[in-house]
N, C-alpha and C. Protein backbone atom coordinates (compact mmCIF):
# COMPACT_ATOMS: atom_id res chain seq x y z
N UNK A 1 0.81 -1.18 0.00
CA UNK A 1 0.00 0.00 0.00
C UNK A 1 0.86 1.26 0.00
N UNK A 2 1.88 1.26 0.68
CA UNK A 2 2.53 2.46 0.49
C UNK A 2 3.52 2.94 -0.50
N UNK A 3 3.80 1.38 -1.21
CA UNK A 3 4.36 1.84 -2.34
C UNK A 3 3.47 2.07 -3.81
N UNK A 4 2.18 1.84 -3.94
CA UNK A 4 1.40 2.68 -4.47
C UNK A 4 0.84 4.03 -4.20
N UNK A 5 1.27 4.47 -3.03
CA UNK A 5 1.06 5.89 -2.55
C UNK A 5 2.05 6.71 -3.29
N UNK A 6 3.14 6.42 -2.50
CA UNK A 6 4.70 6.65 -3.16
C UNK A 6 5.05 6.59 -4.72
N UNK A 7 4.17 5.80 -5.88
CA UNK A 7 4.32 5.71 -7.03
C UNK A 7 3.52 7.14 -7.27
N UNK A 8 1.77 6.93 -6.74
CA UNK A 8 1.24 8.30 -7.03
C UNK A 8 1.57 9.39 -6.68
N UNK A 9 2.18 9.45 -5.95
CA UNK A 9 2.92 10.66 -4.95
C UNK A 9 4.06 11.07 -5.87
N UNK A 10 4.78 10.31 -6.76
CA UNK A 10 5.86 10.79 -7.37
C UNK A 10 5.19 11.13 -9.03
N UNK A 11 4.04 10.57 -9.36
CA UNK A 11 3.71 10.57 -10.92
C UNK A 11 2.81 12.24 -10.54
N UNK A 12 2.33 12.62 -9.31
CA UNK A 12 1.86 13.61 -9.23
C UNK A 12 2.83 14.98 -9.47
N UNK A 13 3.95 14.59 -8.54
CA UNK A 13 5.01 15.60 -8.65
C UNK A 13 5.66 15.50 -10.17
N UNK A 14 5.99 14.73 -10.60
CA UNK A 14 6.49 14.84 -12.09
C UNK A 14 5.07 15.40 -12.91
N UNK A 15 4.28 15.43 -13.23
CA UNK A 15 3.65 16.26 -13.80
C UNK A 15 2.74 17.16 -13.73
N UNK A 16 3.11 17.41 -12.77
CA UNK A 16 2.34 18.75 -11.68
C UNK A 16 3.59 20.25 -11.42
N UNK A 17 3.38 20.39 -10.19
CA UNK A 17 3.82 21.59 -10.01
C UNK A 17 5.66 21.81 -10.34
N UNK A 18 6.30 20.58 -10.16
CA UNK A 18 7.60 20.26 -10.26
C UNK A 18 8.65 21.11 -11.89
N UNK A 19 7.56 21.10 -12.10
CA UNK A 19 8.04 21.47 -14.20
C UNK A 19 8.28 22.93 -14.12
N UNK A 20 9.40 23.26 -14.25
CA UNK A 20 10.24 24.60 -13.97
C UNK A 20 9.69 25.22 -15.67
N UNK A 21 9.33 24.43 -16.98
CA UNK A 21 8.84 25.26 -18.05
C UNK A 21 7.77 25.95 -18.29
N UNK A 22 6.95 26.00 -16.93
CA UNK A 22 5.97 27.14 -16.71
C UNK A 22 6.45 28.19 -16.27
N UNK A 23 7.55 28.00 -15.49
CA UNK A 23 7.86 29.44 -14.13
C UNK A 23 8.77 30.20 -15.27
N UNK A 24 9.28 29.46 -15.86
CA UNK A 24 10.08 30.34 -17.31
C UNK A 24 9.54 30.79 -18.65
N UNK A 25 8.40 30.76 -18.39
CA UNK A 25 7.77 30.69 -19.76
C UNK A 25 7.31 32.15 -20.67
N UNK A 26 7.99 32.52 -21.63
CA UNK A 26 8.48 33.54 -22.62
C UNK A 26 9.00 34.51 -22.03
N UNK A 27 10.50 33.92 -21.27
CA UNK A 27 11.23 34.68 -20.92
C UNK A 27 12.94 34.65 -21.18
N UNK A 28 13.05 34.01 -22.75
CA UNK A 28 13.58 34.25 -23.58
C UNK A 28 14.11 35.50 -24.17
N UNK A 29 13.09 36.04 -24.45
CA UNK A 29 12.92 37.39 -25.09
C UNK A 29 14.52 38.59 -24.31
N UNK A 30 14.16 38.48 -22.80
CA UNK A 30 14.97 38.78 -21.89
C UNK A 30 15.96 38.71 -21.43
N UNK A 31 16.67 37.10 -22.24
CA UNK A 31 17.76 36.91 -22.53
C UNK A 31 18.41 37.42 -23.64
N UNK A 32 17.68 37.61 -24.86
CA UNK A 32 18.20 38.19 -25.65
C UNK A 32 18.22 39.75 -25.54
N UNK A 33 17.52 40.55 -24.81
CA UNK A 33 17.62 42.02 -24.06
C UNK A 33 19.06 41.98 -23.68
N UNK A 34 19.32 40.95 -22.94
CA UNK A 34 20.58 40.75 -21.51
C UNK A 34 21.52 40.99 -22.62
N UNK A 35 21.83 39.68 -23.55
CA UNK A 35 22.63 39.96 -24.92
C UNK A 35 23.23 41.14 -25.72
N UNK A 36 22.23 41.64 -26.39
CA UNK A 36 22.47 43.28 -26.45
C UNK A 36 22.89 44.19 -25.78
N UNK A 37 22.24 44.46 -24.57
CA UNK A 37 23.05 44.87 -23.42
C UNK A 37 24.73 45.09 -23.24
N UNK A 38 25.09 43.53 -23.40
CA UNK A 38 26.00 43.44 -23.16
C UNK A 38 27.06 43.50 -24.48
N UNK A 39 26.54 43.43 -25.14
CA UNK A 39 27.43 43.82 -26.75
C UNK A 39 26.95 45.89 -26.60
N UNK A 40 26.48 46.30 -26.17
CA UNK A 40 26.37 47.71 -25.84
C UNK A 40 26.91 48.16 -25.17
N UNK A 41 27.32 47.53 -23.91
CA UNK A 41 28.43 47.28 -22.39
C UNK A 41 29.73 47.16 -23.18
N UNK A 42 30.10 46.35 -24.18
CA UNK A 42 31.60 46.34 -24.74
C UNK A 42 31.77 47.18 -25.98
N UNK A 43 31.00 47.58 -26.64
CA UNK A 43 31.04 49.27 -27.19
C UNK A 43 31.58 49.98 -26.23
N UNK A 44 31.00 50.15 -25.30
CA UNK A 44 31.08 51.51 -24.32
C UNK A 44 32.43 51.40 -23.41
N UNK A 45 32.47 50.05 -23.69
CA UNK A 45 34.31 49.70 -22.39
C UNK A 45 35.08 50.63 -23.73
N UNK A 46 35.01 49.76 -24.80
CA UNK A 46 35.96 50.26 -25.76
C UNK A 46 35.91 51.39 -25.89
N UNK A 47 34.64 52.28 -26.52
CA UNK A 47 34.81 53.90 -26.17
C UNK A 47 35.67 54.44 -25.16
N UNK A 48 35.58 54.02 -24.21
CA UNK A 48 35.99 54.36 -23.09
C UNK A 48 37.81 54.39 -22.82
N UNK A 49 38.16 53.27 -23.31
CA UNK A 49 39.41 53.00 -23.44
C UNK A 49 40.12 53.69 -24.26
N UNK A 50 39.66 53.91 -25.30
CA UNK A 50 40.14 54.84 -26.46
C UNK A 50 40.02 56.42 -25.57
N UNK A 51 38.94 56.95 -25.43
CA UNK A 51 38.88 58.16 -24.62
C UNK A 51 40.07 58.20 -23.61
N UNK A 52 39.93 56.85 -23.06
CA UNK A 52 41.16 57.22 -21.76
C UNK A 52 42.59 57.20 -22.11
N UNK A 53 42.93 56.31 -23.19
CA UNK A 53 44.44 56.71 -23.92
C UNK A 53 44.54 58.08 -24.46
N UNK A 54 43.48 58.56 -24.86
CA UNK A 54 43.37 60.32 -25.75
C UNK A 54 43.74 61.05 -24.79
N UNK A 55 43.35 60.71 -23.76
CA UNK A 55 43.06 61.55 -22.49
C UNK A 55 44.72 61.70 -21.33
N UNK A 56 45.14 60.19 -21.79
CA UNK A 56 46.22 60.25 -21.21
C UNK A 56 47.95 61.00 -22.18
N UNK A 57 46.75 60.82 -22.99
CA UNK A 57 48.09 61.47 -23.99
C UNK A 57 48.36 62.76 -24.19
N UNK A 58 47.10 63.43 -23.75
CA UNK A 58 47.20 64.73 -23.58
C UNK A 58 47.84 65.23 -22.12
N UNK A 59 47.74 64.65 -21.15
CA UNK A 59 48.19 64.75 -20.08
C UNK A 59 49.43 64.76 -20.29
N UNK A 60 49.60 63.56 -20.72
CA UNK A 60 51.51 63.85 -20.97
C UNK A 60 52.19 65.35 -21.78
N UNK A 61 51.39 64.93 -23.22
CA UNK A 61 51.82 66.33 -23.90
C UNK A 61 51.83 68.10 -22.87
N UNK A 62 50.72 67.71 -21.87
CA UNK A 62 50.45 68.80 -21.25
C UNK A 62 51.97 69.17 -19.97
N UNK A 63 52.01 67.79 -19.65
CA UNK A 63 52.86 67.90 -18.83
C UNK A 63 54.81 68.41 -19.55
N UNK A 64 55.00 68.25 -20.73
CA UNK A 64 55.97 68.26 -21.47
C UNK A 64 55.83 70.04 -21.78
N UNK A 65 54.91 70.14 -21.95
CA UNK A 65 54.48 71.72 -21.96
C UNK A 65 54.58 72.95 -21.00
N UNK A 66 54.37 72.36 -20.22
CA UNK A 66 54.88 72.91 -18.47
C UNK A 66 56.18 72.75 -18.47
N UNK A 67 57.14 71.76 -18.51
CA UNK A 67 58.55 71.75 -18.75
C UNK A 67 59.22 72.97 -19.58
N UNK A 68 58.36 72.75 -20.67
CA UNK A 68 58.90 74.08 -21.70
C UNK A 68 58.63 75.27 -21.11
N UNK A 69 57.74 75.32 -20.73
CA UNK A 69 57.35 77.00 -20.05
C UNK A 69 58.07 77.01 -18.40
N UNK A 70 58.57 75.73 -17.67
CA UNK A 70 59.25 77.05 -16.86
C UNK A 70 60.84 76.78 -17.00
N UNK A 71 61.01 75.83 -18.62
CA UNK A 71 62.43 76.07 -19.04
C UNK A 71 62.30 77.53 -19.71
N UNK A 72 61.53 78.12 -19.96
CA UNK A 72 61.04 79.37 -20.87
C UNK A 72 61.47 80.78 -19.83
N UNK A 73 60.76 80.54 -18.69
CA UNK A 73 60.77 81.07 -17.87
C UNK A 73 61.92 81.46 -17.19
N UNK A 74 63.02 80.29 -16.61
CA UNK A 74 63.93 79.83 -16.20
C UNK A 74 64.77 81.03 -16.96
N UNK A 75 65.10 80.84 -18.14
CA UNK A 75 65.81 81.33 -19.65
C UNK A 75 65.56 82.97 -19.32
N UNK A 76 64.11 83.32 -19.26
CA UNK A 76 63.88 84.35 -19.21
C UNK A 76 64.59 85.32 -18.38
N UNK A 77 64.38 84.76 -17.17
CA UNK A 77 65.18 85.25 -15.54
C UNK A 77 66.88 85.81 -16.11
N UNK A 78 66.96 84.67 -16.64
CA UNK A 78 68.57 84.79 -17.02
C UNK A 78 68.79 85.69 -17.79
N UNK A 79 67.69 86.07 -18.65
CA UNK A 79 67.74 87.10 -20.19
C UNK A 79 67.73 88.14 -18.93
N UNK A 80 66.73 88.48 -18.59
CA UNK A 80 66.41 89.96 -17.84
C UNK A 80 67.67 90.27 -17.02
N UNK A 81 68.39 89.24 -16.31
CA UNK A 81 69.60 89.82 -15.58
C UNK A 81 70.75 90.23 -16.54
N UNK A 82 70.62 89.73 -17.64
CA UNK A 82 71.66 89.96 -18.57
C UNK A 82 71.18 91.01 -19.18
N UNK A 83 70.25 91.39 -19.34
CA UNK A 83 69.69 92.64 -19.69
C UNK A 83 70.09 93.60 -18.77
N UNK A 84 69.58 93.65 -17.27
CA UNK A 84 69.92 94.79 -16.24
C UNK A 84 71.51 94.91 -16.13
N UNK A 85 72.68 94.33 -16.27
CA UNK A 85 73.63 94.39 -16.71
C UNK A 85 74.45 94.98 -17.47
N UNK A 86 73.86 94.80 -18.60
CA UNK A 86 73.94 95.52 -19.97
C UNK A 86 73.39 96.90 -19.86
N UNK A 87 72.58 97.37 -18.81
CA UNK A 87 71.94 98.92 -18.82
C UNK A 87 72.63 99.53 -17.22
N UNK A 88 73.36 98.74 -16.86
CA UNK A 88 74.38 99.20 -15.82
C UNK A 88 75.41 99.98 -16.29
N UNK A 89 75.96 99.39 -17.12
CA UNK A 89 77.36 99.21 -17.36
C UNK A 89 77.11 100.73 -19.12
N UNK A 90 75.70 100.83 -19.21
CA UNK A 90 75.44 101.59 -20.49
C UNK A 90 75.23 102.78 -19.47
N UNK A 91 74.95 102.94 -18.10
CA UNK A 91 74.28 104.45 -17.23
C UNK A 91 75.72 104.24 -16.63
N UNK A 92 76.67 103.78 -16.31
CA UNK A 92 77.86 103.83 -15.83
C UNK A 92 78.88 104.65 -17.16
N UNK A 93 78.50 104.58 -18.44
CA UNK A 93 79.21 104.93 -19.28
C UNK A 93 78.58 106.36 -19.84
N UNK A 94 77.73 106.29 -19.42
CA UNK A 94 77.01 107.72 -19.66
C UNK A 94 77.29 108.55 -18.73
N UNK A 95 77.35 108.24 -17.36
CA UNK A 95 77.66 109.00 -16.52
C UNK A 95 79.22 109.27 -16.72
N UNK A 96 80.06 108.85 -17.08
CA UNK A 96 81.96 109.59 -17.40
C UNK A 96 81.63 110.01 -18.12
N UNK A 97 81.16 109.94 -19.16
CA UNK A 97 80.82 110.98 -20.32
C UNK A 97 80.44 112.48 -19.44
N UNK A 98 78.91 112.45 -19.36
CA UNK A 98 78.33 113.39 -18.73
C UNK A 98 79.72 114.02 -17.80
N UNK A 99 80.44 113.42 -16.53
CA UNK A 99 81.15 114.01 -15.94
C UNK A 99 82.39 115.03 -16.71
N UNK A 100 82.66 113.95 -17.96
CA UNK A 100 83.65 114.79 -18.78
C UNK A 100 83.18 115.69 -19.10
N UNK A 101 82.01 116.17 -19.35
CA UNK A 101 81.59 117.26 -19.85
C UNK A 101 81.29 118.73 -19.27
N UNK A 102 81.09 118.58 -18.15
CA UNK A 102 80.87 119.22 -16.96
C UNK A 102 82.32 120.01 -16.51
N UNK A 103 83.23 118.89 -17.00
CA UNK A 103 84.44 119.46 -16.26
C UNK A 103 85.10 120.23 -17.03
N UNK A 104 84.87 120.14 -18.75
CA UNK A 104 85.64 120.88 -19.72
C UNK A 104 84.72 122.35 -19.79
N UNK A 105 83.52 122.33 -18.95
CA UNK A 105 82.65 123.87 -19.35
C UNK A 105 83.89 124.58 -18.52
């Protein structure tokens, strides 16, 4: 007797509630959503990657640019003292002049 219980008891569950192709049923569609998705997800890595090499390359160039400007700078300092120098040594030579002149009135 109980193994005719146990037979019906199991022929009930096999074609009864047990069948997982109801609880899934036309939800396919959603996998292929997921799909796309994800071929849209590796567009966008790649965009992304490309942007971030552009991005890093400008950084560098930027940074190489700053080098130049306060080697620019640097240069400059040096010009201007060599300049104030040069207008020393031109009001130092103006002034013996000027004195010579003063002294022959």
């Amino acid at each position: 007797m109980n193994e005719k219980i146990f037979f019906i008891f199991a022929f009930l569950l096999l074609f009864t509630g047990c069948c997982t192709r109801s609880g899934i049923h036309n939800h396919g569609n959603g996998a292929y959503e997921v799909r796309e998705n994800i071929g849209k997800l590796g567009e966008e890595q790649t965009q992304s990657a490309v942007t971030s090499t552009e991005l890093k390359g400008g950084i560098e160039k930027s940074l190489e640019q700053v080098g130049e400007l306060e080697q620019a700078i640097t240069d400059g300092a040096g010009d201007l003292e060599e300049f104030k120098a040069i207008l020393q040594r031109i009001r130092k030579t103006g002034k013996r002049k000027d004195t010579g002149k003063t002294n022959s009135n």
